[in-house]
C-alpha atoms as a PDB file:
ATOM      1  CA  UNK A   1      12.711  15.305 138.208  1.00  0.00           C
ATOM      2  CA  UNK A   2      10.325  18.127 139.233  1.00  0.00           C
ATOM      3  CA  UNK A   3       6.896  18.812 139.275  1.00  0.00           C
ATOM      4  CA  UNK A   4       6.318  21.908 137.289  1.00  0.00           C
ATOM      5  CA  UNK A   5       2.406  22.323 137.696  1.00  0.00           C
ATOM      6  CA  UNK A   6       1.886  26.337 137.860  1.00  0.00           C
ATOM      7  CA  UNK A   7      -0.930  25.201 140.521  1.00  0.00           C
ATOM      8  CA  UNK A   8       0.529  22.117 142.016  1.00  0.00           C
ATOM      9  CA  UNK A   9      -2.201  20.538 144.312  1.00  0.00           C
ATOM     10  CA  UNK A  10      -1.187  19.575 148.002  1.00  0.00           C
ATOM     11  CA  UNK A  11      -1.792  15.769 148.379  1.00  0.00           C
ATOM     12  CA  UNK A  12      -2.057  13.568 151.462  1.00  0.00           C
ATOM     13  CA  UNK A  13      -0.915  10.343 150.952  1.00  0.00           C
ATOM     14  CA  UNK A  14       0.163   6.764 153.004  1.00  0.00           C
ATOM     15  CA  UNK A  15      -1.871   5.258 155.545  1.00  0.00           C
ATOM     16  CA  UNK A  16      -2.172   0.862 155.541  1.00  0.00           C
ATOM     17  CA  UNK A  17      -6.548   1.287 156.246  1.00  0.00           C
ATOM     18  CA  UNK A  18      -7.533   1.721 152.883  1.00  0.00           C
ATOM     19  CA  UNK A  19      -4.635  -1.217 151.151  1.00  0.00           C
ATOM     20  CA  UNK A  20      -7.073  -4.122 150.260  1.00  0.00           C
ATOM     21  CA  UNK A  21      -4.686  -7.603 151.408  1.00  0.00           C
ATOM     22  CA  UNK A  22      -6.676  -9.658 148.035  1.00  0.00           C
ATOM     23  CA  UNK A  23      -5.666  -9.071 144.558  1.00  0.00           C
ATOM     24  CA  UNK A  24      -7.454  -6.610 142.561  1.00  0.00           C
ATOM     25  CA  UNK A  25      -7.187  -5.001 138.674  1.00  0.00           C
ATOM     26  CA  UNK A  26      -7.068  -1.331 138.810  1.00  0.00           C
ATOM     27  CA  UNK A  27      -6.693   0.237 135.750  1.00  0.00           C
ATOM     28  CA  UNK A  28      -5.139   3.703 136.021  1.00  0.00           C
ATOM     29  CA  UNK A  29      -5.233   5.917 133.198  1.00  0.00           C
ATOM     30  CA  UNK A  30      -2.636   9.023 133.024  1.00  0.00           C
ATOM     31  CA  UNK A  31      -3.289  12.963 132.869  1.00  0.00           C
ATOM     32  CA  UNK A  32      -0.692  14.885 130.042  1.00  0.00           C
ATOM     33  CA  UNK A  33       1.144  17.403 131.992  1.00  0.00           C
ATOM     34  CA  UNK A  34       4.174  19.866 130.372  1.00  0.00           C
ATOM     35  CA  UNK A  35       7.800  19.246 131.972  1.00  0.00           C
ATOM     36  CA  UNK A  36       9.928  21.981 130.866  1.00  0.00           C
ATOM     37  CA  UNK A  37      10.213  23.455 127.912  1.00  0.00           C
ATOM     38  CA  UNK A  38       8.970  20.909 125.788  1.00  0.00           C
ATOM     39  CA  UNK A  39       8.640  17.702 127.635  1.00  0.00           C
ATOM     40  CA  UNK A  40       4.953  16.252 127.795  1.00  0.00           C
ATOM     41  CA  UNK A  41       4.321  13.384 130.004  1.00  0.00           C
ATOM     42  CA  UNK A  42       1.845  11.533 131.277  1.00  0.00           C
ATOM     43  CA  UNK A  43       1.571  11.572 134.925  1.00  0.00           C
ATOM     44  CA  UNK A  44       0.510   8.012 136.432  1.00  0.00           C
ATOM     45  CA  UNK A  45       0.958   8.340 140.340  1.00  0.00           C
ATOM     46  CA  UNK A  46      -0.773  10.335 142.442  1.00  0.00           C
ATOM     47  CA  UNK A  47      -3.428   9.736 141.080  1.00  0.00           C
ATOM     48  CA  UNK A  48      -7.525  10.176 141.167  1.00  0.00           C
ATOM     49  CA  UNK A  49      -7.690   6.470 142.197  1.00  0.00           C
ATOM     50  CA  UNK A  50      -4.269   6.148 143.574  1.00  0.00           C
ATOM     51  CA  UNK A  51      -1.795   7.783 145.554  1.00  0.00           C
ATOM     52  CA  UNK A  52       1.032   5.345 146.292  1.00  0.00           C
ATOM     53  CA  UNK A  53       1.909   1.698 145.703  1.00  0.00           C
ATOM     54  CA  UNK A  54       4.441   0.731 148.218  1.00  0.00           C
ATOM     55  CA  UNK A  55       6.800   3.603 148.955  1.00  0.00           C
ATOM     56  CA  UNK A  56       6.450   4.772 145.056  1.00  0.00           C
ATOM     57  CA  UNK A  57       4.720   7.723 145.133  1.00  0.00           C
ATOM     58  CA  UNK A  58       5.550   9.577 142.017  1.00  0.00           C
ATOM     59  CA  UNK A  59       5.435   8.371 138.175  1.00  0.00           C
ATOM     60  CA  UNK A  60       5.619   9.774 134.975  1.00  0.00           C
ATOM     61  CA  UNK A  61       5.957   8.293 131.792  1.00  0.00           C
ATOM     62  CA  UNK A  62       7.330  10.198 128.906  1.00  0.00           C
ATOM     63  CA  UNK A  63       7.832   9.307 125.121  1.00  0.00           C
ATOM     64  CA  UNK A  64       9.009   8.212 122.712  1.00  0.00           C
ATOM     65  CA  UNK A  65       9.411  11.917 121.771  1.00  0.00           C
ATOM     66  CA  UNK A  66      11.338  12.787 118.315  1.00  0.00           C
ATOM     67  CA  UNK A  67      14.013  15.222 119.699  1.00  0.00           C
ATOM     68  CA  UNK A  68      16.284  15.561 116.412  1.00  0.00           C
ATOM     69  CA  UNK A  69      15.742  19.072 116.234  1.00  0.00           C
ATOM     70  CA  UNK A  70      14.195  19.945 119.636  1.00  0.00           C
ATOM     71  CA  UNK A  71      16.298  21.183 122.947  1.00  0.00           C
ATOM     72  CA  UNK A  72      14.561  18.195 124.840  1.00  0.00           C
ATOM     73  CA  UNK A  73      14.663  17.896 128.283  1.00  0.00           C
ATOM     74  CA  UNK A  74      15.533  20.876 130.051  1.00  0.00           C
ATOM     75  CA  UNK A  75      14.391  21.354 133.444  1.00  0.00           C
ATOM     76  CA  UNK A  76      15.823  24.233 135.555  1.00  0.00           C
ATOM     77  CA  UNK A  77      17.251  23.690 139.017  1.00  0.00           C
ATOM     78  CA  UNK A  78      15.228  22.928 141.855  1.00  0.00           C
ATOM     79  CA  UNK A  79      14.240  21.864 144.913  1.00  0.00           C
ATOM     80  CA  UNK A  80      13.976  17.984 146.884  1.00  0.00           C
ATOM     81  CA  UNK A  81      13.232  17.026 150.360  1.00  0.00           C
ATOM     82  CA  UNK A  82      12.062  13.869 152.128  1.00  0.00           C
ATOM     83  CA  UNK A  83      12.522  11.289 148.978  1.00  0.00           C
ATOM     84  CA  UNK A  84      14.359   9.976 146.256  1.00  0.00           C
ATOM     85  CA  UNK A  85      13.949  10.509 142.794  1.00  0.00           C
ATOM     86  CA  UNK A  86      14.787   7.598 140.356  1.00  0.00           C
ATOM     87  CA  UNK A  87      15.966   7.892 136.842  1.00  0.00           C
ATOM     88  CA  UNK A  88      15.016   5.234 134.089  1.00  0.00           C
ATOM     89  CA  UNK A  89      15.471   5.789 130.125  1.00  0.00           C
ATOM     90  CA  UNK A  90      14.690   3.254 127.345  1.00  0.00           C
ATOM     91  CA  UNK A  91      16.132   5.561 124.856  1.00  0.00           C
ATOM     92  CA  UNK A  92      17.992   8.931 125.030  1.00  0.00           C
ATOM     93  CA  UNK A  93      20.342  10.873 127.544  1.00  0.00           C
ATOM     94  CA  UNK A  94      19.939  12.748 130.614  1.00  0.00           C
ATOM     95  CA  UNK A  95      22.448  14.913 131.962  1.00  0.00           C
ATOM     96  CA  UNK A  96      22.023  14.995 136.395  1.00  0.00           C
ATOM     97  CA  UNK A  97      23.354  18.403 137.908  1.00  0.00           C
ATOM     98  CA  UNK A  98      22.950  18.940 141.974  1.00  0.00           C
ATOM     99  CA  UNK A  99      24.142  21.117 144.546  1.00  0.00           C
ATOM    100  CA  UNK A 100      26.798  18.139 145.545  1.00  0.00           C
ATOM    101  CA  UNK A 101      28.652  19.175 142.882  1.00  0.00           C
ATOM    102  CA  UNK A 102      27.552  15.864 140.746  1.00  0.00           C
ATOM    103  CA  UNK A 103      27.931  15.992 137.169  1.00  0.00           C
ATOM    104  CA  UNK A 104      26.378  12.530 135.734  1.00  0.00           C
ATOM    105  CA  UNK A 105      24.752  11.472 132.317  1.00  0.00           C
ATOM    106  CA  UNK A 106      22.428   8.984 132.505  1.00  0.00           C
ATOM    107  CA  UNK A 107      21.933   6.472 129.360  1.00  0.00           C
ATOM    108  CA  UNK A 108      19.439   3.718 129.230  1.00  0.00           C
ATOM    109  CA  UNK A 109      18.684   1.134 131.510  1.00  0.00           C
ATOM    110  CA  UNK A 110      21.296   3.002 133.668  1.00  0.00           C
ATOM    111  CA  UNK A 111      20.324   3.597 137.434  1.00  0.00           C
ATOM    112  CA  UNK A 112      20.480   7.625 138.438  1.00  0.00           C
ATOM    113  CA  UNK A 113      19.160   7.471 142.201  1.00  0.00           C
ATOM    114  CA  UNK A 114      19.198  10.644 144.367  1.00  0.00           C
ATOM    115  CA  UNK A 115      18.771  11.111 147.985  1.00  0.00           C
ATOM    116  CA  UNK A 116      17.210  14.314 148.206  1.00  0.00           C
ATOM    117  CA  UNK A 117      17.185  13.369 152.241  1.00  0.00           C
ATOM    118  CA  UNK A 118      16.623  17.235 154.116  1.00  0.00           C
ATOM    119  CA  UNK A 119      17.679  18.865 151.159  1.00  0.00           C
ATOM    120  CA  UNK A 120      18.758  18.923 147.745  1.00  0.00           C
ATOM    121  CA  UNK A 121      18.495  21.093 144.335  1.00  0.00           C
ATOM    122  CA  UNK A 122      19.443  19.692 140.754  1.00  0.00           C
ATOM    123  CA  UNK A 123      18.987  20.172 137.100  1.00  0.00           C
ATOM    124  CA  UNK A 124      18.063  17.341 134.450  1.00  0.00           C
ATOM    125  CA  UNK A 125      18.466  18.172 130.935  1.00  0.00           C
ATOM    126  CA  UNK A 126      19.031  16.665 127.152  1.00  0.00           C
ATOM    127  CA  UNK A 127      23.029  16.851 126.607  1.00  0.00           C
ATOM    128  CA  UNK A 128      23.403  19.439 123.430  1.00  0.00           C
ATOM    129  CA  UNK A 129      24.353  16.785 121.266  1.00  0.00           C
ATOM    130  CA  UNK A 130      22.134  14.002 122.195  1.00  0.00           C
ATOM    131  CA  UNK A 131      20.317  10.797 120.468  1.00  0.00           C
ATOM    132  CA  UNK A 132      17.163  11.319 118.011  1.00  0.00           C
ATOM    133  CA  UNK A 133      14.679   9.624 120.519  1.00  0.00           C
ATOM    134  CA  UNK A 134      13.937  10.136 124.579  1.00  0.00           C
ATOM    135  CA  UNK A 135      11.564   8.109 126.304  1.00  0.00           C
ATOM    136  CA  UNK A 136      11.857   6.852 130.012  1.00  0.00           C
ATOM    137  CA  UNK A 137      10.401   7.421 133.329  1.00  0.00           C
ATOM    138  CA  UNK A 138      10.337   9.399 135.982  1.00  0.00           C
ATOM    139  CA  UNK A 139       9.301   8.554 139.955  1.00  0.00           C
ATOM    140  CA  UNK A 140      10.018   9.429 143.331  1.00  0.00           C
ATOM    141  CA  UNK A 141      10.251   7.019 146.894  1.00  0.00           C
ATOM    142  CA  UNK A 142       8.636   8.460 149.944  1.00  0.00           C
ATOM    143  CA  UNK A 143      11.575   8.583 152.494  1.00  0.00           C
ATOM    144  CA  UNK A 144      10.062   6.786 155.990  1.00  0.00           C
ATOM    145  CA  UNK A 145       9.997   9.578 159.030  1.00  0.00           C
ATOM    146  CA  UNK A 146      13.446   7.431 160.373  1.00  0.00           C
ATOM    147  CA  UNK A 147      15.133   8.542 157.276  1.00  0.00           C
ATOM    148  CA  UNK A 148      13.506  11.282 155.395  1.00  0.00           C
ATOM    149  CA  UNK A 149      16.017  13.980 157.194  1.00  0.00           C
ATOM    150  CA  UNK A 150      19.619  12.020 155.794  1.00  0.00           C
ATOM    151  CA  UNK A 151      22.289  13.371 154.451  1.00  0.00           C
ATOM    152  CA  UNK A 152      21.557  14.094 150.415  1.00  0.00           C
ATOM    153  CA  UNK A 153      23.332  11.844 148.196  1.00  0.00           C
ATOM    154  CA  UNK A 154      23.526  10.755 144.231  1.00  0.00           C
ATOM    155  CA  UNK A 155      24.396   7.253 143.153  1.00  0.00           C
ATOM    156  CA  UNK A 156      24.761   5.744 139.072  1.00  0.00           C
ATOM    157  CA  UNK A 157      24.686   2.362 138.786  1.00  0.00           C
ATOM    158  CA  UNK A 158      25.266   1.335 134.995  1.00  0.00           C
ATOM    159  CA  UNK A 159      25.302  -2.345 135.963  1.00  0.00           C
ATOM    160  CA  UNK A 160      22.052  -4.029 137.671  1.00  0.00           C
ATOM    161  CA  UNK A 161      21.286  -7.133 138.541  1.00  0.00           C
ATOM    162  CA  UNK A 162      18.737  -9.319 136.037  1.00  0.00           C
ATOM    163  CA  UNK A 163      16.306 -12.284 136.397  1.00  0.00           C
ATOM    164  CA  UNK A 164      15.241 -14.503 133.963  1.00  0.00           C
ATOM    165  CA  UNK A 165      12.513 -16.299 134.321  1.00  0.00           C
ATOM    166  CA  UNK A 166      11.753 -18.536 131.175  1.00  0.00           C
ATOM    167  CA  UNK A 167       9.298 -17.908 128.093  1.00  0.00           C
ATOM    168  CA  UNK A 168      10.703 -15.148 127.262  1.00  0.00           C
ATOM    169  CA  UNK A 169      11.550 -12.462 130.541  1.00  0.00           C
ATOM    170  CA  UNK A 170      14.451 -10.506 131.311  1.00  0.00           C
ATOM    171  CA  UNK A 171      14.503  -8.109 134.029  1.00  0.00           C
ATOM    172  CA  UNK A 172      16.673  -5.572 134.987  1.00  0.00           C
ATOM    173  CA  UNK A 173      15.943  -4.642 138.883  1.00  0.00           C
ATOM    174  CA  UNK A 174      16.124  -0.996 139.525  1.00  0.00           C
ATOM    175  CA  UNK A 175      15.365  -0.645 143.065  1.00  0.00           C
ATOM    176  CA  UNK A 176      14.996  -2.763 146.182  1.00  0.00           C
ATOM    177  CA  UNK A 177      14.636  -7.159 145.472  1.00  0.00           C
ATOM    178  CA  UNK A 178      12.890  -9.095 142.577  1.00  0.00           C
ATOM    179  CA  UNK A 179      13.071 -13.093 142.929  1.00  0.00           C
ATOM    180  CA  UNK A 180      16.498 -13.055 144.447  1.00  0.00           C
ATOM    181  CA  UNK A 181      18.266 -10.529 142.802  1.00  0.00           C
ATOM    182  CA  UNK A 182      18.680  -7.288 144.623  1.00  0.00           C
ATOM    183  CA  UNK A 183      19.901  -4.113 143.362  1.00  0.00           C
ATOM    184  CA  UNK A 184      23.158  -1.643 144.482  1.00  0.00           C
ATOM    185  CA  UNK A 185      20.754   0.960 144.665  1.00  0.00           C
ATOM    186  CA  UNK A 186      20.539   2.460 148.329  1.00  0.00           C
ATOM    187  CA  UNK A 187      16.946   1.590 149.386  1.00  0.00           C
ATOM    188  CA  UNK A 188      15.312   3.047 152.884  1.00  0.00           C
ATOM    189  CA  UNK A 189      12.129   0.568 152.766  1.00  0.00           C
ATOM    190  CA  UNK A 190      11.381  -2.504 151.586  1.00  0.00           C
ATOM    191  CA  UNK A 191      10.614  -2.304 148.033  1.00  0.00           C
ATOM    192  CA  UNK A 192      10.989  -3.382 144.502  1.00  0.00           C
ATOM    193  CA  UNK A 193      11.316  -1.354 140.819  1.00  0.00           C
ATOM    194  CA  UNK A 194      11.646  -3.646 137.828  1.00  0.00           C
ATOM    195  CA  UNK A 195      12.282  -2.929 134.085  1.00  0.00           C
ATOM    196  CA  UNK A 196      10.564  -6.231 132.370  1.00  0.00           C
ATOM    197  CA  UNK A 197      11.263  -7.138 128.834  1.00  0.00           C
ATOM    198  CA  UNK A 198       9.019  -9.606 127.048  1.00  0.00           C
ATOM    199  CA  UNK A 199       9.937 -10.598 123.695  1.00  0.00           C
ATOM    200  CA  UNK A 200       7.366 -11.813 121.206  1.00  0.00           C
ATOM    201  CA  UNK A 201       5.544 -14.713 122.555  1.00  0.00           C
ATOM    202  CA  UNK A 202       6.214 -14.317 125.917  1.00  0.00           C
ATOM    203  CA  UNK A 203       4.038 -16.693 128.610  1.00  0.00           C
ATOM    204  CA  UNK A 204       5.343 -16.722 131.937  1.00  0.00           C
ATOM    205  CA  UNK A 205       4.970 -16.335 135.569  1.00  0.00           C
ATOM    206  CA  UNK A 206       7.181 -13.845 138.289  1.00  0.00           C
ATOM    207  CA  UNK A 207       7.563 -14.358 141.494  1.00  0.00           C
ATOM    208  CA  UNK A 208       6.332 -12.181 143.710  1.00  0.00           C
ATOM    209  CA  UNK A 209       5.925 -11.245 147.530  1.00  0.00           C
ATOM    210  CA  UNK A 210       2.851 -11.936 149.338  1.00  0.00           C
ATOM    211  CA  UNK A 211       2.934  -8.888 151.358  1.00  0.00           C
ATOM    212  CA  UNK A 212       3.658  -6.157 149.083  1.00  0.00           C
ATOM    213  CA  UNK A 213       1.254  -4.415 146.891  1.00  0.00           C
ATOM    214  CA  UNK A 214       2.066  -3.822 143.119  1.00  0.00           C
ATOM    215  CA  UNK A 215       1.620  -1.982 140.063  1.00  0.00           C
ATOM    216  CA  UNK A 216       2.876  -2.338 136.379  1.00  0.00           C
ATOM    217  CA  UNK A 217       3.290   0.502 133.917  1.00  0.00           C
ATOM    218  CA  UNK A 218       3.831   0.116 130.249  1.00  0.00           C
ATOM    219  CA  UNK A 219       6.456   0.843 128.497  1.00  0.00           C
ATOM    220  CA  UNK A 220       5.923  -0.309 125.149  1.00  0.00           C
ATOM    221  CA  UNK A 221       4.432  -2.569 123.154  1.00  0.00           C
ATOM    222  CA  UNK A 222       1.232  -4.133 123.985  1.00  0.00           C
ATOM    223  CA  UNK A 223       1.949  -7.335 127.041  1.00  0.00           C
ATOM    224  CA  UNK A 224      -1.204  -8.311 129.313  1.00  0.00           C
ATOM    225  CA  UNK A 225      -0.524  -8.399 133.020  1.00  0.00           C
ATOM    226  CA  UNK A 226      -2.662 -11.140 134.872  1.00  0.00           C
ATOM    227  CA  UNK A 227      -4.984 -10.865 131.478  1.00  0.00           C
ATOM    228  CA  UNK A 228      -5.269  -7.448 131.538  1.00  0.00           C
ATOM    229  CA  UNK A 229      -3.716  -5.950 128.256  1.00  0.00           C
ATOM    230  CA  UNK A 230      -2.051  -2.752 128.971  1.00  0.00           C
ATOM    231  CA  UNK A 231      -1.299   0.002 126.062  1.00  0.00           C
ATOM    232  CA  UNK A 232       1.712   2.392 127.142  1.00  0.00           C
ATOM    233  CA  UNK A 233       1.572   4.683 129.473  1.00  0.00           C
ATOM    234  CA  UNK A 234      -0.972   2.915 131.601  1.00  0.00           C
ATOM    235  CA  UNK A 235      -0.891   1.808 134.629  1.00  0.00           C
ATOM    236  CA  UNK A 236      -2.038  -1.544 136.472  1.00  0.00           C
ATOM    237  CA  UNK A 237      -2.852  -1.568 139.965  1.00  0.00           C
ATOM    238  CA  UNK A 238      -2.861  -5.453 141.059  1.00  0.00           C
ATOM    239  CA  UNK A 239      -3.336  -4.694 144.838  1.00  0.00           C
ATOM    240  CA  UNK A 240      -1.795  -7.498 147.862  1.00  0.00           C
ATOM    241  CA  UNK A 241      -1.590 -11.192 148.693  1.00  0.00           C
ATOM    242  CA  UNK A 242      -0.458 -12.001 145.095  1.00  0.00           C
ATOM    243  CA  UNK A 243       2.940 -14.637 144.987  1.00  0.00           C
ATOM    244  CA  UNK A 244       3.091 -14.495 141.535  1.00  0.00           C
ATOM    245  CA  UNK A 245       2.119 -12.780 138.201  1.00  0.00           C
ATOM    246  CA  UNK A 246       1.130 -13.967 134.654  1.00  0.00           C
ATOM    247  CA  UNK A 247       2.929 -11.736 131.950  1.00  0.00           C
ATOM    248  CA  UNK A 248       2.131 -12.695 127.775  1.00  0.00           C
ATOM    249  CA  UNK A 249       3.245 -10.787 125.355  1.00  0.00           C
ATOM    250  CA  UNK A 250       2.099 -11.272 121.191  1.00  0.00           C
ATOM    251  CA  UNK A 251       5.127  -8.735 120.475  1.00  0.00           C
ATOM    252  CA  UNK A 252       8.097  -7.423 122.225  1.00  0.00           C
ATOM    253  CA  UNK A 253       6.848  -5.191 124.966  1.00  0.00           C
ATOM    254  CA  UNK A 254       8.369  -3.679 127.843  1.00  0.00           C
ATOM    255  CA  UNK A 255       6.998  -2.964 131.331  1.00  0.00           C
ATOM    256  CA  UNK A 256       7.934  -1.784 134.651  1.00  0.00           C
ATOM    257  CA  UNK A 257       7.219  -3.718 137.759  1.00  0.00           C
ATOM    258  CA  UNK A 258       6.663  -1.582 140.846  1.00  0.00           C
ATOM    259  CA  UNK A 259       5.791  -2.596 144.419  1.00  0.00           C
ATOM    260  CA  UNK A 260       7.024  -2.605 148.323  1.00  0.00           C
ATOM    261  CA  UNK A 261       5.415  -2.859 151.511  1.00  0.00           C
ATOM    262  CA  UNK A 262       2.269  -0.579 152.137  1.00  0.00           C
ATOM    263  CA  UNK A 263       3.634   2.485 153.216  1.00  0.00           C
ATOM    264  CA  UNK A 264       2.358   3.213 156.532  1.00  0.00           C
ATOM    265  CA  UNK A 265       3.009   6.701 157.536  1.00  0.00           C
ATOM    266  CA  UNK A 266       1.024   9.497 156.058  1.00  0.00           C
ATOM    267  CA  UNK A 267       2.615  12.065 153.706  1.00  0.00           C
ATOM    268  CA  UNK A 268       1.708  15.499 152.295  1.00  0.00           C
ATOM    269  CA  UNK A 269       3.228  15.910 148.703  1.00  0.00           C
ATOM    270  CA  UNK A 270       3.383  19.554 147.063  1.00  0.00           C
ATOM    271  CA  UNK A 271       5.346  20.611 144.535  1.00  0.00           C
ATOM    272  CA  UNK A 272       8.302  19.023 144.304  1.00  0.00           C
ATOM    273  CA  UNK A 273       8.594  18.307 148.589  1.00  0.00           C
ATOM    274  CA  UNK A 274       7.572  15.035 150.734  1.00  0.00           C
ATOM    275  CA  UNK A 275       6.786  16.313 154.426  1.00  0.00           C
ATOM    276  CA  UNK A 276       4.360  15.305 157.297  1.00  0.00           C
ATOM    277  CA  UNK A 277       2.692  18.783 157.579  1.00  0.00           C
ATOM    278  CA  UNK A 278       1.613  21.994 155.835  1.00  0.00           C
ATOM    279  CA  UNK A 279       3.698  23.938 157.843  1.00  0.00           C
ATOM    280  CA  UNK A 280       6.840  21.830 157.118  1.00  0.00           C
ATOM    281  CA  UNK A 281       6.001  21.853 153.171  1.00  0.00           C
ATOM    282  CA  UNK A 282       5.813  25.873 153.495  1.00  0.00           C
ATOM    283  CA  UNK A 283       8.735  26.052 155.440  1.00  0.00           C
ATOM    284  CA  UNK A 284      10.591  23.822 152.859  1.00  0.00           C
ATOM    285  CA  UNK A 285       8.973  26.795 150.271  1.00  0.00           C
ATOM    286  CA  UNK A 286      10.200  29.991 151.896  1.00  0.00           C
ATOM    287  CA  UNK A 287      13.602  28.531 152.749  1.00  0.00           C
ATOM    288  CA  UNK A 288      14.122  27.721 148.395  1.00  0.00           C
ATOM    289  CA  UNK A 289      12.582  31.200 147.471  1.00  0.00           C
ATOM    290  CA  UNK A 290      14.504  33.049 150.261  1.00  0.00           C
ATOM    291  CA  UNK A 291      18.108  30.822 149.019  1.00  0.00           C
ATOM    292  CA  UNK A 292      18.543  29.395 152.134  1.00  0.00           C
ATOM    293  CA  UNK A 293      22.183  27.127 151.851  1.00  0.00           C
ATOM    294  CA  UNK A 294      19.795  23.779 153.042  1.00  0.00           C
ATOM    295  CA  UNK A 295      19.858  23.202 149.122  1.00  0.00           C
ATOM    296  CA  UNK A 296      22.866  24.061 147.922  1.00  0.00           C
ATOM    297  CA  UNK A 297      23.493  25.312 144.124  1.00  0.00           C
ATOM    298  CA  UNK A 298      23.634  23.912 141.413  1.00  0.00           C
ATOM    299  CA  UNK A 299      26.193  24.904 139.388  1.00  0.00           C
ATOM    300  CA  UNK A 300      26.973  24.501 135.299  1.00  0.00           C
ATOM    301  CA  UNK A 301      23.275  25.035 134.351  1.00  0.00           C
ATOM    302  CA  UNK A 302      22.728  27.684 131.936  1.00  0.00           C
ATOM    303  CA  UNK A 303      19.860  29.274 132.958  1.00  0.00           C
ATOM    304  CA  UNK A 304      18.351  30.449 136.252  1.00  0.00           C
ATOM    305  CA  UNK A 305      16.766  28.398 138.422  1.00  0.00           C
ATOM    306  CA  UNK A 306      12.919  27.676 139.365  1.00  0.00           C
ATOM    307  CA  UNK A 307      10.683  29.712 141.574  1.00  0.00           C
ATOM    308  CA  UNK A 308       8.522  27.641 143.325  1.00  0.00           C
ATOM    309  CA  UNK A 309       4.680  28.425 142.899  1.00  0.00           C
ATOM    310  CA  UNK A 310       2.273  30.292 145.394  1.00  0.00           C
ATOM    311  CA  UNK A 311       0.772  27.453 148.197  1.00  0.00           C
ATOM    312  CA  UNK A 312      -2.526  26.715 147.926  1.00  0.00           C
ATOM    313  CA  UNK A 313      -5.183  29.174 149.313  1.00  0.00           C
ATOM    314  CA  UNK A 314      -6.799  26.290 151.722  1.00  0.00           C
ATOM    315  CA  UNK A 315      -5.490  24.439 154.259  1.00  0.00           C
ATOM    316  CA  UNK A 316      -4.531  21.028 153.737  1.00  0.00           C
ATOM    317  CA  UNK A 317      -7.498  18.123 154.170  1.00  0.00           C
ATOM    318  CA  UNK A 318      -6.051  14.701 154.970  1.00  0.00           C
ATOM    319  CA  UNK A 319      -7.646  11.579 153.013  1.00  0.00           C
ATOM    320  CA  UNK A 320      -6.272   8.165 152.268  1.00  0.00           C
ATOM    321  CA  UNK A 321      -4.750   6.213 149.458  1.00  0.00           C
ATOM    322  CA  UNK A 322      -7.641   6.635 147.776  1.00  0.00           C
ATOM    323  CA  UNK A 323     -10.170   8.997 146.940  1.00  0.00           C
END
């Protein structure tokens, strides 16, 4: 998934001084940005309040969006470096190009994780005859310095791993561990992605790890996360030190559970690049525009591919998680 701001803002992130080790309730709330051609979404990490939880460092939520008689997604080829970008739909299709020569639709509650490692390009886009509705998420993982430079890869796992946990959960894990269960998808940190389903009535407790920080994003529905009732497309920070979390639910909702270790390197984020320096993220710029071979072609896509937009006229200032 790319970031298509025209003005994309350069954004420090990572750092372990500003993660709080006691539970908190931080209640996010999104900003509506354009994806494509006609894809809104609402953008949920980084944001004013919060720049990461755990290695997560990227979310957008998007639908439920009547496509009948719309193209859809349809997001040109571009660039990755130094993460991986994680695919989750509730309803819909998404057809995965990249310059490995991968071809892949992804369907719902189907795992499309790429390793964008030193390099990658890909398309994402609604198949030409595809399903009335499209709603799912989008988010990237901050590769650590020991692994942001591997080789690029794409992996689709259409069977995960679930938990159930009594009055009413089921969870599909996306990413990383979740009360046992651990997912095939290749993880470079320790972390956790969850897709939580609470059917009507739900009152129950997850497990969790006392040393990772979380965050839960709704779906759908209307569910309260340790009492805080969340509408979808928010997000709730909950913070460290927590071993376990209340979900209720008065009608089926859905949610996704995301957490990991703080992350404890720093990060710049532009565009659609993870690096450790200005210099690196404009490097990472000149070599797309120029069509340098360190990330590939996509091939298949009608259409041409993206430009990336002008860097921003003032060097970059480093802050914290927060601001």
């Amino acid at each position: 998934m790319s970031n298509l701001d025209v003005k994309p803002a350069a954004t420090v992130c990572g750092g372990r001084q500003d993660v709080s080790a006691a539970p908190v309730r931080e209640l996010l709330t999104a900003r509506t940005v354009t994806l494509g051609e006609s894809t809104q979404v609402r953008r949920l990490l980084p944001n004013l309040g919060r720049r990461m939880v755990g290695a997560w460092c990227f979310v957008d939520h998007y639908g439920p969006d009547d496509i009948a008689d719309e193209p859809g997604m349809q997001v040109p080829p571009h660039p990755h470096t130094g993460l991986q970008t994680v695919s989750w739909l509730h309803e819909g299709e998404v057809l995965h190009r990249d310059s490995l020569g991968s071809k892949q639709t992804v369907r719902p509650r189907e795992l499309g994780l790429m390793t964008a490692g030193r390099g990658i390009s890909h398309s994402e886009e609604s198949p030409r005859d595809h399903a009335r509705y499209l709603h799912g998420a989008q988010l990237w993982v901050a590769l650590p310095d020991t692994h942001r430079d591997v080789l690029p890869a794409f992996e689709h796992h259409a069977e995960l791993p679930t938990v159930t946990g009594g009055g009413g959960l089921h969870a599909r894990v996306i990413l990383g561990e979740l009360d046992g269960a651990v997912s095939p998808g290749t993880a470079y940190t320790p972390i956790a992605g969850a897709d939580l389903t609470l059917a009507e009535g739900t009152d129950t407790r997850l497990p969790l790890q006392g040393d990772f920080e979380y965050a839960v994003m709704s779906m759908s529905g209307e569910a309260e996360a340790d009492g805080v009732r969340l509408s979808p497309g928010s997000m709730l920070y909950l913070g460290c030190g927590r071993t376990e979390l209340r979900l209720r639910a008065g009608v089926n909702s859905s949610l996704m559970l995301l957490g990991g270790e703080p992350f404890a390197e720093r990060i710049v984020m532009w565009w659609n690049y993870v690096g450790r320096s200005g210099e690196e993220i404009a490097q990472a710029r000149t070599e797309w525009e120029d069509g340098a071979t360190r990330f590939g072609e996509v091939h298949g896509y009608d259409g041409p591919r993206l430009h990336a937009p002008a860097l921003p006229p003032t060097p970059l200032k480093p802050r914290g998680r927060e601001r």
